[in-house]
C-alpha atoms as a PDB file:
ATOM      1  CA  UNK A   1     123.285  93.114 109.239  1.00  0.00           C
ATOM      2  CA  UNK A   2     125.294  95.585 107.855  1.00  0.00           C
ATOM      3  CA  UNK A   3     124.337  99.025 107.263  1.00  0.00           C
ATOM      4  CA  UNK A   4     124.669  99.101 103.610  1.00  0.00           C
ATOM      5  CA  UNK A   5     122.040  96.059 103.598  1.00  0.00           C
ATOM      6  CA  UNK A   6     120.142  97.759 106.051  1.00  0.00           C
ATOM      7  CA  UNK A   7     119.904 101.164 103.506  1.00  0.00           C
ATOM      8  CA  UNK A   8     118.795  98.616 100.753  1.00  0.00           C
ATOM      9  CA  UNK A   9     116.146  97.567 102.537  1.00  0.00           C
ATOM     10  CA  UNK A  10     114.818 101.047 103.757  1.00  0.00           C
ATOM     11  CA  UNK A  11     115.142 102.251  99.905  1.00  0.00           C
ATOM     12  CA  UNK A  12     113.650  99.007  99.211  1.00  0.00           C
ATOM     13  CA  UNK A  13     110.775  99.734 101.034  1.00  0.00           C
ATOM     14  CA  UNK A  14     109.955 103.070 100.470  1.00  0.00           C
ATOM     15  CA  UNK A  15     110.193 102.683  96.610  1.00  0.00           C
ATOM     16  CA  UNK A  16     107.196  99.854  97.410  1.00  0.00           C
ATOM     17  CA  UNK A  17     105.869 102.606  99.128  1.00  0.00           C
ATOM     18  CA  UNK A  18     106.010 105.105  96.056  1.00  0.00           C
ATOM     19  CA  UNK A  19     104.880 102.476  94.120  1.00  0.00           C
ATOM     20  CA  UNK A  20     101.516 101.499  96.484  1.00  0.00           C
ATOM     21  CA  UNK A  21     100.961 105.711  96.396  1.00  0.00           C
ATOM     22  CA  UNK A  22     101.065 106.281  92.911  1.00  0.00           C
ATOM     23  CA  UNK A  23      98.803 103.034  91.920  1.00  0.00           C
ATOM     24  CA  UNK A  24      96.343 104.293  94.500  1.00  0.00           C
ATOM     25  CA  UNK A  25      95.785 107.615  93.278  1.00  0.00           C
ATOM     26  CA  UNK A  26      96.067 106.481  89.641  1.00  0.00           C
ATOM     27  CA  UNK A  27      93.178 103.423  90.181  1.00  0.00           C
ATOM     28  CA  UNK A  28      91.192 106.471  92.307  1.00  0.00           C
ATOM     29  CA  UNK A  29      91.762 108.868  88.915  1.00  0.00           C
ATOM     30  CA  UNK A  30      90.554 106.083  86.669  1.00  0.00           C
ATOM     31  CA  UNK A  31      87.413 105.231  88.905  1.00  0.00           C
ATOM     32  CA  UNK A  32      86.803 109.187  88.720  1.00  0.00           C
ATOM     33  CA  UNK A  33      87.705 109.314  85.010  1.00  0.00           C
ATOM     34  CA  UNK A  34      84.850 106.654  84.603  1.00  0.00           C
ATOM     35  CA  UNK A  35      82.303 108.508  87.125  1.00  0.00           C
ATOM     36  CA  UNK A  36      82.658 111.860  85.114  1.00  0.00           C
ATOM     37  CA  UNK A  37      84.027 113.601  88.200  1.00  0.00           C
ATOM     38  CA  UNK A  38      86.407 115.577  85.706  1.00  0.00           C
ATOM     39  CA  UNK A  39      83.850 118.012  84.341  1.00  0.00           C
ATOM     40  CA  UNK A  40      82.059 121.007  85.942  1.00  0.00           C
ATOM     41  CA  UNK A  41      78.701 118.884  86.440  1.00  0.00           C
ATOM     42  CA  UNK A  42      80.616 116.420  87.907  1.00  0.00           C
ATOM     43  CA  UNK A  43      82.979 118.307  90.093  1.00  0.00           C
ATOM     44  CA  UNK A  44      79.984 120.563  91.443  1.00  0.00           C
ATOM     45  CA  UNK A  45      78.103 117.641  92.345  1.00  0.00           C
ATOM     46  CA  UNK A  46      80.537 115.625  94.266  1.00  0.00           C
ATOM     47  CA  UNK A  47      81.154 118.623  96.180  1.00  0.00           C
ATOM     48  CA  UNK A  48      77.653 119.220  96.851  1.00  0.00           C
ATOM     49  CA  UNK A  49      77.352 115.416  97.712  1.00  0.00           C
ATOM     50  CA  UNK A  50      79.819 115.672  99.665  1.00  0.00           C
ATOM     51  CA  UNK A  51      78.299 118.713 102.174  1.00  0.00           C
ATOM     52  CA  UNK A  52      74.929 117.105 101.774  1.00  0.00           C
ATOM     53  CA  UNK A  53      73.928 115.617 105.319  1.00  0.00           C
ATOM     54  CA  UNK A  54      70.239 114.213 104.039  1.00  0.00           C
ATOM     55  CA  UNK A  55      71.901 112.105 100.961  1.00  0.00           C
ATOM     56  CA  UNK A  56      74.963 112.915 100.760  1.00  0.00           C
ATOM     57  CA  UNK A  57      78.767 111.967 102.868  1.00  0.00           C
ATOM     58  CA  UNK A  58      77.601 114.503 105.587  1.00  0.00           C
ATOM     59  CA  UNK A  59      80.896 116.780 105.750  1.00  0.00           C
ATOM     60  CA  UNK A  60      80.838 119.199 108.649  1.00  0.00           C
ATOM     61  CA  UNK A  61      83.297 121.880 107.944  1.00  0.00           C
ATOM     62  CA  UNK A  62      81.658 124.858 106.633  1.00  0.00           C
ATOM     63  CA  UNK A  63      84.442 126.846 106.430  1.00  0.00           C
ATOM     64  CA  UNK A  64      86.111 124.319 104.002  1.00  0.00           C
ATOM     65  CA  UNK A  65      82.789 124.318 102.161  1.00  0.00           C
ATOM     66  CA  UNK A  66      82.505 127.939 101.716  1.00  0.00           C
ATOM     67  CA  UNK A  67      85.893 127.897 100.211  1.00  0.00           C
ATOM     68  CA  UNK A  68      85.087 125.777  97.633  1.00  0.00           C
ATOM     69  CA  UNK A  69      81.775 127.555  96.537  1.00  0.00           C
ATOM     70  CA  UNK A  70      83.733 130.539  96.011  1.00  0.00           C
ATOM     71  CA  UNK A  71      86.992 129.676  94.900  1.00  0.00           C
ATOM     72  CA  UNK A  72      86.374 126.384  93.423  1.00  0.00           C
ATOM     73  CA  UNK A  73      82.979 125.956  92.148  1.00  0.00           C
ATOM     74  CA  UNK A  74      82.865 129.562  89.821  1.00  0.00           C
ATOM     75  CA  UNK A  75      85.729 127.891  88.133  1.00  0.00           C
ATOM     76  CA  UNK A  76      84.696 124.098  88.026  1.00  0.00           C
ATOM     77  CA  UNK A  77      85.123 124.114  84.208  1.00  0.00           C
ATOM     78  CA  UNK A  78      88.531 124.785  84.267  1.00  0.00           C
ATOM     79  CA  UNK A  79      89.499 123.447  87.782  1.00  0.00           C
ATOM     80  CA  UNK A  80      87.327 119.963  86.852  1.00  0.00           C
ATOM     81  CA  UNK A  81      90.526 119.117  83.889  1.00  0.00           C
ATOM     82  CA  UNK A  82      93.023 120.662  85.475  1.00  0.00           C
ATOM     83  CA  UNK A  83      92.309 118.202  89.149  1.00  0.00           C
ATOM     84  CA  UNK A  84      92.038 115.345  86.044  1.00  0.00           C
ATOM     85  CA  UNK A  85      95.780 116.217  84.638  1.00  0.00           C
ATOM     86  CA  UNK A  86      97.098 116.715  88.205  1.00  0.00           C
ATOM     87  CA  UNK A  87      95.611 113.914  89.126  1.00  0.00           C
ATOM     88  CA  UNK A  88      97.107 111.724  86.350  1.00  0.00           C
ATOM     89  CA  UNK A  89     100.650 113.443  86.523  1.00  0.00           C
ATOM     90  CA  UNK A  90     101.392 113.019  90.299  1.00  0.00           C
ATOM     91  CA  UNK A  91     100.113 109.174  90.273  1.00  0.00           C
ATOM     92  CA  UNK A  92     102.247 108.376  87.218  1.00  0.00           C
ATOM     93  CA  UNK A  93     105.281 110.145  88.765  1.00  0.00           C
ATOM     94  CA  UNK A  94     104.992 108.416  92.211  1.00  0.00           C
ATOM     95  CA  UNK A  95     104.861 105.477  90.241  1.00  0.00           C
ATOM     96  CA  UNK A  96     107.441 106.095  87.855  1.00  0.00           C
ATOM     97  CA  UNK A  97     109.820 107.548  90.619  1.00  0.00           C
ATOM     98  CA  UNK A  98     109.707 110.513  89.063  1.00  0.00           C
ATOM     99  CA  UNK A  99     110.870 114.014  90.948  1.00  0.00           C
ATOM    100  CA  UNK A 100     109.304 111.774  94.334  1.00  0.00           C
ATOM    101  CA  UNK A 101     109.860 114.416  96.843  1.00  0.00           C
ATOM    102  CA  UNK A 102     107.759 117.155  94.916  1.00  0.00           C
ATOM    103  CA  UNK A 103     105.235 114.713  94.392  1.00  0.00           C
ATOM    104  CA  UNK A 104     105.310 113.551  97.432  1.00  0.00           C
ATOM    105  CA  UNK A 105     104.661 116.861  98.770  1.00  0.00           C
ATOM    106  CA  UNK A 106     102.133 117.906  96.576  1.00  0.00           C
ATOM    107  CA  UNK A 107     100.357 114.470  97.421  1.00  0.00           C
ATOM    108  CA  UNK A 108     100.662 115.512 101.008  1.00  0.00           C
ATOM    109  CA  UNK A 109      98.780 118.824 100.030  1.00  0.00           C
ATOM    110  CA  UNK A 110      96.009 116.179  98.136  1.00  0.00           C
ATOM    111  CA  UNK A 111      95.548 113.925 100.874  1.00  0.00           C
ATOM    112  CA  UNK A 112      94.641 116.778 103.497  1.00  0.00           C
ATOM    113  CA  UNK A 113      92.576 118.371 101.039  1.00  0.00           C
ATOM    114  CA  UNK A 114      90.627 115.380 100.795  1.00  0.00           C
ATOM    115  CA  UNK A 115      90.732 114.936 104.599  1.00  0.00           C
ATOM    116  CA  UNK A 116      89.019 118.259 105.020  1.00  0.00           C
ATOM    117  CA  UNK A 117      86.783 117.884 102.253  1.00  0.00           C
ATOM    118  CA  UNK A 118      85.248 114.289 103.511  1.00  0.00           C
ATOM    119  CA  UNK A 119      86.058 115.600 108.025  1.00  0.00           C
ATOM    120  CA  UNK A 120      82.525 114.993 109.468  1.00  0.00           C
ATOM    121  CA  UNK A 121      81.479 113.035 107.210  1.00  0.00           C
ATOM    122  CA  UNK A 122      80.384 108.812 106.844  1.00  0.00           C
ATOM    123  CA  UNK A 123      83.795 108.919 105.271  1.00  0.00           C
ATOM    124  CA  UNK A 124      86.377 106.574 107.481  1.00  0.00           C
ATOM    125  CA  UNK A 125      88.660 110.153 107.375  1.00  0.00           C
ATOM    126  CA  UNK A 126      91.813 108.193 109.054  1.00  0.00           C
ATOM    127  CA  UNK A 127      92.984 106.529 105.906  1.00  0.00           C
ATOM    128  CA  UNK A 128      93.957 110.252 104.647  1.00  0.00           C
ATOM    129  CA  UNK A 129      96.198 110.670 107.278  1.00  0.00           C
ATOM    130  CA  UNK A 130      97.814 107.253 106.427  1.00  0.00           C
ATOM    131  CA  UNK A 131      98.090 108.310 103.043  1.00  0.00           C
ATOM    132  CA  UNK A 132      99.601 111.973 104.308  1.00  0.00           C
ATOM    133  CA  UNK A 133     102.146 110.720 106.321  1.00  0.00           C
ATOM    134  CA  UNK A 134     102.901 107.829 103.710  1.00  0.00           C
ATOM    135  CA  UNK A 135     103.003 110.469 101.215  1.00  0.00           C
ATOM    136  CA  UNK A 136     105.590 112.614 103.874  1.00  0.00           C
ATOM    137  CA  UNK A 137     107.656 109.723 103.898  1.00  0.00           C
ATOM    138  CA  UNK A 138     108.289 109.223 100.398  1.00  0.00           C
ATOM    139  CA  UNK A 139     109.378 113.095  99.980  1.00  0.00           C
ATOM    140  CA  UNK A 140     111.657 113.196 102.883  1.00  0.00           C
ATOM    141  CA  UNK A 141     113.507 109.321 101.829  1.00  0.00           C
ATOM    142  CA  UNK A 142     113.557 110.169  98.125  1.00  0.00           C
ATOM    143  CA  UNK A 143     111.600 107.181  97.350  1.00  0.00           C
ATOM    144  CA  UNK A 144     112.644 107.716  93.797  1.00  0.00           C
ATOM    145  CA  UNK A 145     116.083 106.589  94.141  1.00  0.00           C
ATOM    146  CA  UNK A 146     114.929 103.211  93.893  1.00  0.00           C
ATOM    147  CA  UNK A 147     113.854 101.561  91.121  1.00  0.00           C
ATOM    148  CA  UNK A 148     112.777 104.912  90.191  1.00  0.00           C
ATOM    149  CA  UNK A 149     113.467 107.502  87.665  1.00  0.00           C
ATOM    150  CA  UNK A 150     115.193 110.045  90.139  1.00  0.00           C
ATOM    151  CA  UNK A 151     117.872 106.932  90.468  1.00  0.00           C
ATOM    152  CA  UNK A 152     118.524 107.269  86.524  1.00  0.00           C
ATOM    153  CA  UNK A 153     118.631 111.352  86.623  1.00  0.00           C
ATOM    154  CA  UNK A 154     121.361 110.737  89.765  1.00  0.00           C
ATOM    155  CA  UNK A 155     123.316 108.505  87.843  1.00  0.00           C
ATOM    156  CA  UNK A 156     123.348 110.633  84.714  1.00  0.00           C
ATOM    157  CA  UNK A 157     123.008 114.241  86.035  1.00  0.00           C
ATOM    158  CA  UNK A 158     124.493 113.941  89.892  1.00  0.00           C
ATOM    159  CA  UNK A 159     122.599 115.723  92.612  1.00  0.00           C
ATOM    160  CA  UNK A 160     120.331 118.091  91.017  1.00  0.00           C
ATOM    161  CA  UNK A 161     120.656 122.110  92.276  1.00  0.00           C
ATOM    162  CA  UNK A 162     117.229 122.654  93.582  1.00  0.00           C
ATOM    163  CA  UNK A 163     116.653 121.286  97.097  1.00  0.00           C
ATOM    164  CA  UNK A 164     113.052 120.102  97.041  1.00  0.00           C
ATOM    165  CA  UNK A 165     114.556 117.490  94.279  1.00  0.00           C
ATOM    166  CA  UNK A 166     117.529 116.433  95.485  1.00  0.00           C
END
């Protein structure tokens, strides 16, 4: 094989890679959409579900939890739609192949928030990490150069001038 094949195929795959990140966190916003997790109510109590060890997921990292009822839960009415868009706007541009290595690293900075939020917990924790470093992947290959929009913008614009997109 030659390597030009070979680079197809590694752009090849980590555009299905893009692809299988931005469907997962755009089903997970939809499920969340439907559960009412986007408001303060609903924000405030998955977080308190999630620290509760009686009823709840069990989480064990107080720290994390003490961070949240200060910096997070005062706020939770304008946090709760801003998590919504964020949510919404990074799936759709992993998807879309849109500016991939940003949003690939902000998904990194999702997926270990949600790692520490669920660490301790009933939650099986290790598919964050698989979703971290598949998240990593995609913002260090430029998964978006394949059947993505960052291919179009290369085409069109050339290399763009700020690093983190290029």
């Amino acid at each position: 094989m030659n390597q030009t094949n070979e680079t197809q195929q590694l752009r090849t795959a980590v555009a299905l890679l893009r692809i299988t990140l931005g469907i997962i966190i755009l089903a997970t916003w939809y499920a969340n959409l439907q559960k009412g997790l986007y408001t303060a109510d609903g924000l405030t109590g998955f977080f308190n579900w999630l620290f509760d060890a009686q009823n709840g997921n069990g989480s064990s990292l107080g720290w994390y939890k003490a961070f949240l009822d200060t910096a997070v839960i005062p706020i939770a009415g304008l946090f709760a739609p801003f998590q919504m868009i964020a949510e919404l706007i990074m799936g759709l541009a992993l998807l879309l192949g849109a500016f991939s290595r940003l949003f690939g690293f902000i998904a990194m900075l999702f997926f270990a928030n949600i790692f520490l939020s669920y660490f301790g917990g009933q939650e099986w924790i290790w598919i964050y990490i698989l979703l971290f470093m598949s998240a990593l992947t995609v913002a260090l290959s430029a998964a978006g150069r394949k059947w993505g929009i960052d291919e179009w913008l290369l085409k069109t614009r050339g290399t763009p001038a700020v690093s983190i997109l290029r």
